[in-house]
PDB file of N, CA and C in Angstrom:
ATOM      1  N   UNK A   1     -31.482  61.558  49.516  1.00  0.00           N
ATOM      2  CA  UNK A   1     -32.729  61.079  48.931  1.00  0.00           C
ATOM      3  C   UNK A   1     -32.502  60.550  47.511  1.00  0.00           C
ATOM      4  N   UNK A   2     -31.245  61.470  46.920  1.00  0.00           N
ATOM      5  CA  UNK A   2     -31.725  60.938  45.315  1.00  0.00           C
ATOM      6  C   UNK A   2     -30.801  59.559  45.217  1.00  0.00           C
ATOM      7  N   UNK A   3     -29.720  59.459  46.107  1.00  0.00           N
ATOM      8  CA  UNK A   3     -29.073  57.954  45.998  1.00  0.00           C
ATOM      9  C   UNK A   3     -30.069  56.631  46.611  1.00  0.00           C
ATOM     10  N   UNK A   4     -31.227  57.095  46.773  1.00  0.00           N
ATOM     11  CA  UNK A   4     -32.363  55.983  47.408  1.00  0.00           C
ATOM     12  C   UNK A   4     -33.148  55.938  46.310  1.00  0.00           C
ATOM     13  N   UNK A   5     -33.397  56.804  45.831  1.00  0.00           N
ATOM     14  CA  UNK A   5     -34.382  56.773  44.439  1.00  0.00           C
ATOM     15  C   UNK A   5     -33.397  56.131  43.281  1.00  0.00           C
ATOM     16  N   UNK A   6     -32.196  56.119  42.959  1.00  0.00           N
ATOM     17  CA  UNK A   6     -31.377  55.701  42.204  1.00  0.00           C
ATOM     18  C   UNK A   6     -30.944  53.933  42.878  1.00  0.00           C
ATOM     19  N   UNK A   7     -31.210  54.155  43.725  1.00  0.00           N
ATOM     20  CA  UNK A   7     -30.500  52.774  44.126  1.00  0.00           C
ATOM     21  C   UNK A   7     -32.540  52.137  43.569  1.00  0.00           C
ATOM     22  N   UNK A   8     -33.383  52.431  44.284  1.00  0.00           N
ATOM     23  CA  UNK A   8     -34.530  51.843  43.868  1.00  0.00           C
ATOM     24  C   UNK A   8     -34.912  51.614  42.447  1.00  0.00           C
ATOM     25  N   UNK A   9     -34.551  52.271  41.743  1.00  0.00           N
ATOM     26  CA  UNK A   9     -34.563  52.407  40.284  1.00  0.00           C
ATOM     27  C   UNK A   9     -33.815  51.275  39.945  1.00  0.00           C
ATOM     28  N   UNK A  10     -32.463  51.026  40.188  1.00  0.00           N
ATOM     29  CA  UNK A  10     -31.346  49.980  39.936  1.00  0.00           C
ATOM     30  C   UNK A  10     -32.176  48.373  39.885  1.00  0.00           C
ATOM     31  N   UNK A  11     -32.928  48.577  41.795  1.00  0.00           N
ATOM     32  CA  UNK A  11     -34.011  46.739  41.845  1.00  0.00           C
ATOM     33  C   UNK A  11     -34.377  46.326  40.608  1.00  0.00           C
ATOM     34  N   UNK A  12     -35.337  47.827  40.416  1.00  0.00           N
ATOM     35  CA  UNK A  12     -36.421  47.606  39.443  1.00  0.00           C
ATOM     36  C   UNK A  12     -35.996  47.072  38.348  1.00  0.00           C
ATOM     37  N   UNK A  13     -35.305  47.273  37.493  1.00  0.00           N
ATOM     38  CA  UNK A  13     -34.194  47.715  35.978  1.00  0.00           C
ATOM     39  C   UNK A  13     -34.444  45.952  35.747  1.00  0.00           C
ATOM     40  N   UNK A  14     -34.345  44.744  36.593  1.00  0.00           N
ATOM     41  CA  UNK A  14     -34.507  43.592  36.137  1.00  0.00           C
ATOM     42  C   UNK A  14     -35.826  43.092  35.705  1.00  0.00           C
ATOM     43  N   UNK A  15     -36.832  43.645  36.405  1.00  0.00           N
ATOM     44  CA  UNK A  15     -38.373  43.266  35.946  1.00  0.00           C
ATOM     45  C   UNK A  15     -38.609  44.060  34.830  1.00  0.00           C
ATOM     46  N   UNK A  16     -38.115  44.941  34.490  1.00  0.00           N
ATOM     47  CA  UNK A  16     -38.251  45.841  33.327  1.00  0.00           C
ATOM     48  C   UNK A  16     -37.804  44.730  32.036  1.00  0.00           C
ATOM     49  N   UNK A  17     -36.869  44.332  32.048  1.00  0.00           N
ATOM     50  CA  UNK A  17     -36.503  43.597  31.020  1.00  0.00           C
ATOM     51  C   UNK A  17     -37.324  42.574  30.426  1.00  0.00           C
ATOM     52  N   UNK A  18     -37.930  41.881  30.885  1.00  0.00           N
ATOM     53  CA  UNK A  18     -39.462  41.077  30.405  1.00  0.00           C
ATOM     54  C   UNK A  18     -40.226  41.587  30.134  1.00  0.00           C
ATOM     55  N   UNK A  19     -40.372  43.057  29.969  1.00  0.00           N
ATOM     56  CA  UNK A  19     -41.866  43.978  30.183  1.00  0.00           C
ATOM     57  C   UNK A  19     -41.255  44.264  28.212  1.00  0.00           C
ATOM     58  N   UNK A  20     -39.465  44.153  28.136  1.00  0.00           N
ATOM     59  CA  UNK A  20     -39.437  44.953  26.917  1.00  0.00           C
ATOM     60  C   UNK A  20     -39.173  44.004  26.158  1.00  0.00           C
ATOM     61  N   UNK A  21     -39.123  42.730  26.376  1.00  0.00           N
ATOM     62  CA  UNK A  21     -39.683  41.492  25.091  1.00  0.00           C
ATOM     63  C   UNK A  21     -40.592  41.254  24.640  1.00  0.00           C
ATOM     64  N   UNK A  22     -40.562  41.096  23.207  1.00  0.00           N
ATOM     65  CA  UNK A  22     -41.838  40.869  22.505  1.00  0.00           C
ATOM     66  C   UNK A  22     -42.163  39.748  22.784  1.00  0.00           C
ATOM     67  N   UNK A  23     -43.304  39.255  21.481  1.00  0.00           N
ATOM     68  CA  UNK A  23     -43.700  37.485  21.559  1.00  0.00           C
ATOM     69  C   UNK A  23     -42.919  36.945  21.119  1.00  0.00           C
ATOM     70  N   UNK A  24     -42.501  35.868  21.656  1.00  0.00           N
ATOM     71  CA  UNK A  24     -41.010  35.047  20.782  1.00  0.00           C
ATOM     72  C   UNK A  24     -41.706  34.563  19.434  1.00  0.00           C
ATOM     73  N   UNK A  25     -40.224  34.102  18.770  1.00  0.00           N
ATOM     74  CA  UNK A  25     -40.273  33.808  17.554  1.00  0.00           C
ATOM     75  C   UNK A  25     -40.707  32.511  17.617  1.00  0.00           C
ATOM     76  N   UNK A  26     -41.145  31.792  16.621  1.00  0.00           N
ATOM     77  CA  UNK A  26     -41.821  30.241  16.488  1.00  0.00           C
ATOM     78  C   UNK A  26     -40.115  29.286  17.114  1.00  0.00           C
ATOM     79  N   UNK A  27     -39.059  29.558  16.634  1.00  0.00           N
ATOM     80  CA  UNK A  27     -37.459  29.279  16.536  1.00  0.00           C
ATOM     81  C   UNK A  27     -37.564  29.731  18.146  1.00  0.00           C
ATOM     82  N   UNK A  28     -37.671  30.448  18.935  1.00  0.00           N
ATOM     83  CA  UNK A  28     -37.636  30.346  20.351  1.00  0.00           C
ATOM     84  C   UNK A  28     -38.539  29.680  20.773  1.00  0.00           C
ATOM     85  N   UNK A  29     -39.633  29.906  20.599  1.00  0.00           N
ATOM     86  CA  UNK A  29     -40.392  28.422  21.382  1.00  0.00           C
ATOM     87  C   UNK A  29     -40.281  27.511  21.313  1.00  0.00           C
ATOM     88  N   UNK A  30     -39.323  26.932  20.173  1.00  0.00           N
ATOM     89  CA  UNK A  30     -39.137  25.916  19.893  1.00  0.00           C
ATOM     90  C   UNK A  30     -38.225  25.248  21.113  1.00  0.00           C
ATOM     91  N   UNK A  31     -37.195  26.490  21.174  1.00  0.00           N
ATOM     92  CA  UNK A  31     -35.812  25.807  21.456  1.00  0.00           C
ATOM     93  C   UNK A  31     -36.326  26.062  22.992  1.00  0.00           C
ATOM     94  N   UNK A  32     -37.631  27.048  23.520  1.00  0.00           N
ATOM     95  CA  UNK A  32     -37.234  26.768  25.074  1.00  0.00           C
ATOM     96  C   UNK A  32     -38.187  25.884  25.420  1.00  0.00           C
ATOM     97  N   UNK A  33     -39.286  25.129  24.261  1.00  0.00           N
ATOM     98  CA  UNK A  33     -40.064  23.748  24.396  1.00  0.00           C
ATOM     99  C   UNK A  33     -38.696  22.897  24.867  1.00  0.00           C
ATOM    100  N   UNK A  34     -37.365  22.299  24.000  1.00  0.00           N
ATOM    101  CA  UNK A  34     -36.687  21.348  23.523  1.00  0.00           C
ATOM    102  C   UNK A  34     -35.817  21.641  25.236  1.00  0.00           C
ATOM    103  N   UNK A  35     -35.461  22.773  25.468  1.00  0.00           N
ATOM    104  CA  UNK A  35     -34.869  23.334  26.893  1.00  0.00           C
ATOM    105  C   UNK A  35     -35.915  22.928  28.108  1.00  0.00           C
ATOM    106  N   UNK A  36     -37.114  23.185  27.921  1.00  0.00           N
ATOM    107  CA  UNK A  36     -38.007  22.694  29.218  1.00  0.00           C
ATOM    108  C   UNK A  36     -37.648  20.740  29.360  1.00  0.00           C
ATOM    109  N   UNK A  37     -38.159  20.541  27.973  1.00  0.00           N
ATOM    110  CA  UNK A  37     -37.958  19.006  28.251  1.00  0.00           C
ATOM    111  C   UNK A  37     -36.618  18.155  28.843  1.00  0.00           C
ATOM    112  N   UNK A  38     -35.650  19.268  28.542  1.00  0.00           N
ATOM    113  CA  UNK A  38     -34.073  18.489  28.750  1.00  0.00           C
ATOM    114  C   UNK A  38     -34.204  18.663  30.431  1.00  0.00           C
ATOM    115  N   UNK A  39     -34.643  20.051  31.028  1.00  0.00           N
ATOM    116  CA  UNK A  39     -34.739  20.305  32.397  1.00  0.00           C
ATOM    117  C   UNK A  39     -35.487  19.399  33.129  1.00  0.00           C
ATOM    118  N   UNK A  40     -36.906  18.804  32.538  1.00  0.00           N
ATOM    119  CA  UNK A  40     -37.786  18.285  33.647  1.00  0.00           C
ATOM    120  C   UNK A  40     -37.458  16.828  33.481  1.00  0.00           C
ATOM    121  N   UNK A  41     -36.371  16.675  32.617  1.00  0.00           N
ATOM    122  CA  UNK A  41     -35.939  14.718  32.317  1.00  0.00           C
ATOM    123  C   UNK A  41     -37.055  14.079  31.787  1.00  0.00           C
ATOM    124  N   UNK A  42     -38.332  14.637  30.778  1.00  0.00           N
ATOM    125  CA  UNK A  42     -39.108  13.840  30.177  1.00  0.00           C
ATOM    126  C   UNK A  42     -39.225  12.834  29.374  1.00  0.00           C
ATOM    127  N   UNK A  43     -37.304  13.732  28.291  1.00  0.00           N
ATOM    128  CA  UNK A  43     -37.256  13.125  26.858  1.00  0.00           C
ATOM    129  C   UNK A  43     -35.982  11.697  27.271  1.00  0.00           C
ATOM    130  N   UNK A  44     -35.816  12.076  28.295  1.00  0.00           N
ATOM    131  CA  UNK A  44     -34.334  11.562  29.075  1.00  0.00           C
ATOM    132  C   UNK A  44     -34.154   9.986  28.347  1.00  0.00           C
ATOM    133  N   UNK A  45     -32.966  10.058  28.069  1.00  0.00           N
ATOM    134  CA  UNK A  45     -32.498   8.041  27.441  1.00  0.00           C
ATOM    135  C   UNK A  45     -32.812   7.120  29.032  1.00  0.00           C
ATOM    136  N   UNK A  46     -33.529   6.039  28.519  1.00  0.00           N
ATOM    137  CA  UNK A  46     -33.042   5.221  29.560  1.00  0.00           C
ATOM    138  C   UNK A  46     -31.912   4.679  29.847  1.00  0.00           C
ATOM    139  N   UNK A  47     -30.870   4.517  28.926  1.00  0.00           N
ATOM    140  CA  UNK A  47     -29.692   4.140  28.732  1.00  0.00           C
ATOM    141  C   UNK A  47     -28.708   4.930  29.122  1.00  0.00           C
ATOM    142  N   UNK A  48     -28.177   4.575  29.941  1.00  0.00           N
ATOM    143  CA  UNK A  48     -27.070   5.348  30.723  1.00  0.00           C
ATOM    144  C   UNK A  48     -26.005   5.604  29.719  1.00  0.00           C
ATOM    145  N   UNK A  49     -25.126   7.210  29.753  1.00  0.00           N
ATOM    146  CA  UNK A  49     -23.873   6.639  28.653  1.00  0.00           C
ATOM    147  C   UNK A  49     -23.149   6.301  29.294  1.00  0.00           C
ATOM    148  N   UNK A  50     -21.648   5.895  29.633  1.00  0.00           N
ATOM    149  CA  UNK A  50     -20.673   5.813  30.203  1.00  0.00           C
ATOM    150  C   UNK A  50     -19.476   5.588  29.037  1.00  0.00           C
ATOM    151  N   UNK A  51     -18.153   5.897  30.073  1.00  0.00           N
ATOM    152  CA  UNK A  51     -17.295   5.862  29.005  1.00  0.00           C
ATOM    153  C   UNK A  51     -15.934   5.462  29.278  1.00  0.00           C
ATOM    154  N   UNK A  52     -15.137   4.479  28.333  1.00  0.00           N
ATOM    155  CA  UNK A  52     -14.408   3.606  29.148  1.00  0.00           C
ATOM    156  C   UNK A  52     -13.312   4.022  29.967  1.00  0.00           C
ATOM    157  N   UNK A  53     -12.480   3.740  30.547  1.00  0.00           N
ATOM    158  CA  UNK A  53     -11.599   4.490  31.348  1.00  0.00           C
ATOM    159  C   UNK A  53     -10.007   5.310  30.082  1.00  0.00           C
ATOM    160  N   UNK A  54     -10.260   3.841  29.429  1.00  0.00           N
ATOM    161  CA  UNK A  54      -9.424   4.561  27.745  1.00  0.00           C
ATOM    162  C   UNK A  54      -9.865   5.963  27.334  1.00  0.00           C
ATOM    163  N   UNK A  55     -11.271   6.515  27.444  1.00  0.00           N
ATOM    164  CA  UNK A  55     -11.645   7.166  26.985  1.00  0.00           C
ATOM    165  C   UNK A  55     -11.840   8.565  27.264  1.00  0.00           C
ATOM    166  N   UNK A  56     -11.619   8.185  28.539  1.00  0.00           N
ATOM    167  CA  UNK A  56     -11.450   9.048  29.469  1.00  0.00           C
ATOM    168  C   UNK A  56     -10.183   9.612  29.533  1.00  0.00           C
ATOM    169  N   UNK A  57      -9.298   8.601  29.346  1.00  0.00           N
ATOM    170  CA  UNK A  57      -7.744   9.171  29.762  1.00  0.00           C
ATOM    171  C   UNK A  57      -7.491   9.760  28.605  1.00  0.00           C
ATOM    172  N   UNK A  58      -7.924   9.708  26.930  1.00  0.00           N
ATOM    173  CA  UNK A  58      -7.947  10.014  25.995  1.00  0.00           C
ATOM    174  C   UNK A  58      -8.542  11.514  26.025  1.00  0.00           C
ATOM    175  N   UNK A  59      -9.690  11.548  26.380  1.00  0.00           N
ATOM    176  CA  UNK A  59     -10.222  12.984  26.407  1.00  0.00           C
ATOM    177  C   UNK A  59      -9.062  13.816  27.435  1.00  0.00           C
ATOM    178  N   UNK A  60      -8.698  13.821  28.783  1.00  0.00           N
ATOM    179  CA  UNK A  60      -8.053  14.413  29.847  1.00  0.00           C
ATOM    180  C   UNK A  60      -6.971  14.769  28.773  1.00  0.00           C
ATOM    181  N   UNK A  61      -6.379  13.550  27.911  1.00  0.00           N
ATOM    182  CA  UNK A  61      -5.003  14.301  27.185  1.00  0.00           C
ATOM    183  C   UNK A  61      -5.243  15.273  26.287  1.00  0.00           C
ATOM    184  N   UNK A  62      -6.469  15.246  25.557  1.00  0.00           N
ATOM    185  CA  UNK A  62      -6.740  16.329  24.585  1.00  0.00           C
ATOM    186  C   UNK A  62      -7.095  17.792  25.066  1.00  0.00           C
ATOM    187  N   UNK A  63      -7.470  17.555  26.029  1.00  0.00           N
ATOM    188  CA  UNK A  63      -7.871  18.815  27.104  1.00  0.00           C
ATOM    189  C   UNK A  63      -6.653  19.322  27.275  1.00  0.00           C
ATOM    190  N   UNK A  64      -6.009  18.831  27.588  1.00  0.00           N
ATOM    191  CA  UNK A  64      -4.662  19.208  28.646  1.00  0.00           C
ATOM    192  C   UNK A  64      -3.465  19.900  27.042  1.00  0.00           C
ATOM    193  N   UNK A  65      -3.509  19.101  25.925  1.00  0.00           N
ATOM    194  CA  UNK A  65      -3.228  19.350  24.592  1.00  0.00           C
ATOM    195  C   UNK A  65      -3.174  21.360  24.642  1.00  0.00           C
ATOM    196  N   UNK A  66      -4.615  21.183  24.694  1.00  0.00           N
ATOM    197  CA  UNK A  66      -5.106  22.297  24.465  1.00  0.00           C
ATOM    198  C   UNK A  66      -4.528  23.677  24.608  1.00  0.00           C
ATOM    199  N   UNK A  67      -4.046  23.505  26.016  1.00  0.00           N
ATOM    200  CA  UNK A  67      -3.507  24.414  26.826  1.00  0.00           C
ATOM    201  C   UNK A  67      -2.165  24.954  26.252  1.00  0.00           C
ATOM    202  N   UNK A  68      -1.443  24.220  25.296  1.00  0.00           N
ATOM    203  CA  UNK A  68       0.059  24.439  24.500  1.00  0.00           C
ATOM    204  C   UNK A  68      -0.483  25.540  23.216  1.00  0.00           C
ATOM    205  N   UNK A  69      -1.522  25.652  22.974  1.00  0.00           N
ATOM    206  CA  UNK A  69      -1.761  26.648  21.871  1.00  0.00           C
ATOM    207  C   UNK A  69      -2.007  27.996  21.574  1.00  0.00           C
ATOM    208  N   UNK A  70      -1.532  28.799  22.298  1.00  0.00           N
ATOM    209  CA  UNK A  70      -1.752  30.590  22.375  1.00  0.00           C
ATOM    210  C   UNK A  70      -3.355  30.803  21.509  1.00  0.00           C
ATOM    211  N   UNK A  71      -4.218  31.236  22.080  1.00  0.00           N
ATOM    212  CA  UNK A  71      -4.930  32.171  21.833  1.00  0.00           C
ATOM    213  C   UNK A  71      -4.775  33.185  20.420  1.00  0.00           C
ATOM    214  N   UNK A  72      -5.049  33.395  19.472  1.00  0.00           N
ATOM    215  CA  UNK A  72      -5.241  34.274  19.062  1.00  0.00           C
ATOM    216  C   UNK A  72      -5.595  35.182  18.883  1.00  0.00           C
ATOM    217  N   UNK A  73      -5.170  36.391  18.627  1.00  0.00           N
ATOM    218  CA  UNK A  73      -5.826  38.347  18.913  1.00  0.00           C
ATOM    219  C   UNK A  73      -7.322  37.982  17.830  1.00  0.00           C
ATOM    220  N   UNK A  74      -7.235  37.261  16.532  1.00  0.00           N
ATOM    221  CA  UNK A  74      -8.391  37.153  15.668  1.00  0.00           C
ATOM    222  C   UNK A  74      -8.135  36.411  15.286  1.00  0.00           C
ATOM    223  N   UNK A  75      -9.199  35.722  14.521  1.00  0.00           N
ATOM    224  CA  UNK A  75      -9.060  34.904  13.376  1.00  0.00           C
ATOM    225  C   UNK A  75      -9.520  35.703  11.696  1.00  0.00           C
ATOM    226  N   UNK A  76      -8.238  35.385  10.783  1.00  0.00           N
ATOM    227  CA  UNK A  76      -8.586  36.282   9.338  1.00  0.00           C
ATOM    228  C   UNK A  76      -9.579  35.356   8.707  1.00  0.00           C
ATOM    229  N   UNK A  77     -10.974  35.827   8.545  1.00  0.00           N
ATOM    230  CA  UNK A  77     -12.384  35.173   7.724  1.00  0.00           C
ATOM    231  C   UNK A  77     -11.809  35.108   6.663  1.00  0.00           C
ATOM    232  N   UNK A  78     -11.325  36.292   5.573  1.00  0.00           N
ATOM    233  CA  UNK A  78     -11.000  36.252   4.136  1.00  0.00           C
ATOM    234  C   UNK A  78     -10.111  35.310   3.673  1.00  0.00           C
ATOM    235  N   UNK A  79      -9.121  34.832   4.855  1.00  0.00           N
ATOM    236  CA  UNK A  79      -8.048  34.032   4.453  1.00  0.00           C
ATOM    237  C   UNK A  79      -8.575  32.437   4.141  1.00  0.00           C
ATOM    238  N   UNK A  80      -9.755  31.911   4.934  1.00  0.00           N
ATOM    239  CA  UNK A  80      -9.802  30.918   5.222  1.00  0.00           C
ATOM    240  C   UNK A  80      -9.053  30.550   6.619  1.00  0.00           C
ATOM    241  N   UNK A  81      -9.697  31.315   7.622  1.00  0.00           N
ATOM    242  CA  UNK A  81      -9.613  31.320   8.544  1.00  0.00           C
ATOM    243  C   UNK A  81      -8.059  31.010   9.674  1.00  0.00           C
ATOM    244  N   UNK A  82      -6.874  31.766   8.425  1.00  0.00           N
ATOM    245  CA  UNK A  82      -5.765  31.712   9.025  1.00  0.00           C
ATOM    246  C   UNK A  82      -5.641  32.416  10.242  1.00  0.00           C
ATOM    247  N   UNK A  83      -4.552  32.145  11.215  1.00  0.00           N
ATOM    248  CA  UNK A  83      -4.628  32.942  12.222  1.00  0.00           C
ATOM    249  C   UNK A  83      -3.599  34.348  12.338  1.00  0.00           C
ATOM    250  N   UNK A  84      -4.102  35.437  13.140  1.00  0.00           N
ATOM    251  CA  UNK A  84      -3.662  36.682  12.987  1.00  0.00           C
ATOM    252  C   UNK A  84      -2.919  37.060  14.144  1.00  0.00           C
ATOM    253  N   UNK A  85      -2.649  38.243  14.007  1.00  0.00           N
ATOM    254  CA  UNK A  85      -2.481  39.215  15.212  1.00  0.00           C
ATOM    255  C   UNK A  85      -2.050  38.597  16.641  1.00  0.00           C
ATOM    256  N   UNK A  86      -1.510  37.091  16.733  1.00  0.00           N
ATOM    257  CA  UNK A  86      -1.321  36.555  18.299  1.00  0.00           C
ATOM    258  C   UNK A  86       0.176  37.038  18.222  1.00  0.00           C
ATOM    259  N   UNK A  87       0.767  36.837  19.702  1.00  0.00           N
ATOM    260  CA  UNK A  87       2.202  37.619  20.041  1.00  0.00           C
ATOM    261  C   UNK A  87       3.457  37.003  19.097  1.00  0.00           C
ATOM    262  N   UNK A  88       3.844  37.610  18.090  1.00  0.00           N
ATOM    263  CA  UNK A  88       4.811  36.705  18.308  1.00  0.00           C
ATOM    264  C   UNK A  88       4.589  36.233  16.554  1.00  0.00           C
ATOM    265  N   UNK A  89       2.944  36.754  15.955  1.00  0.00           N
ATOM    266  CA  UNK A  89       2.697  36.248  14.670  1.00  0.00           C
ATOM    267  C   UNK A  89       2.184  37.241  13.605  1.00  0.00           C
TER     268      UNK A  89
END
């Protein structure tokens, strides 16, 4: 019985979460006004972007760039944002 009452409890636990938000801030309505409009395509460009095939092959290399640079464990704030703690540094 009590793993049915616990599992029922678990459903619930998501509708609960709207029940424990307040009234948004003026700065959230804002941004989920600016979020509704991007969703329903109101504010939408008529102007298509596109982008040239140069530009493309340009971005794919910077992407791909990317991948040669280890991760860092942190970044040091005080330093001016030198890097820390990765393997090896």
């Amino acid at each position: 019985m009590k793993p049915i009452l616990l599992y029922l409890a678990l459903l619930a636990l998501p509708l609960t979460a709207n029940a424990l938000d307040g009234p948004a801030s003026p700065q959230q309505q804002e941004t989920e006004g600016w979020l509704k409009l991007q969703i329903s395509h109101q504010a939408a460009s008529h102007t298509p972007q596109t982008s040239t095939a140069t530009e493309r092959e340009l971005s794919m290399q910077r992407w791909l760039k990317s991948y040669q640079h280890e991760i860092p464990m942190f970044f040091d704030q005080e330093e001016g944002g030198t890097v820390n703690g990765g393997a090896g540094g």
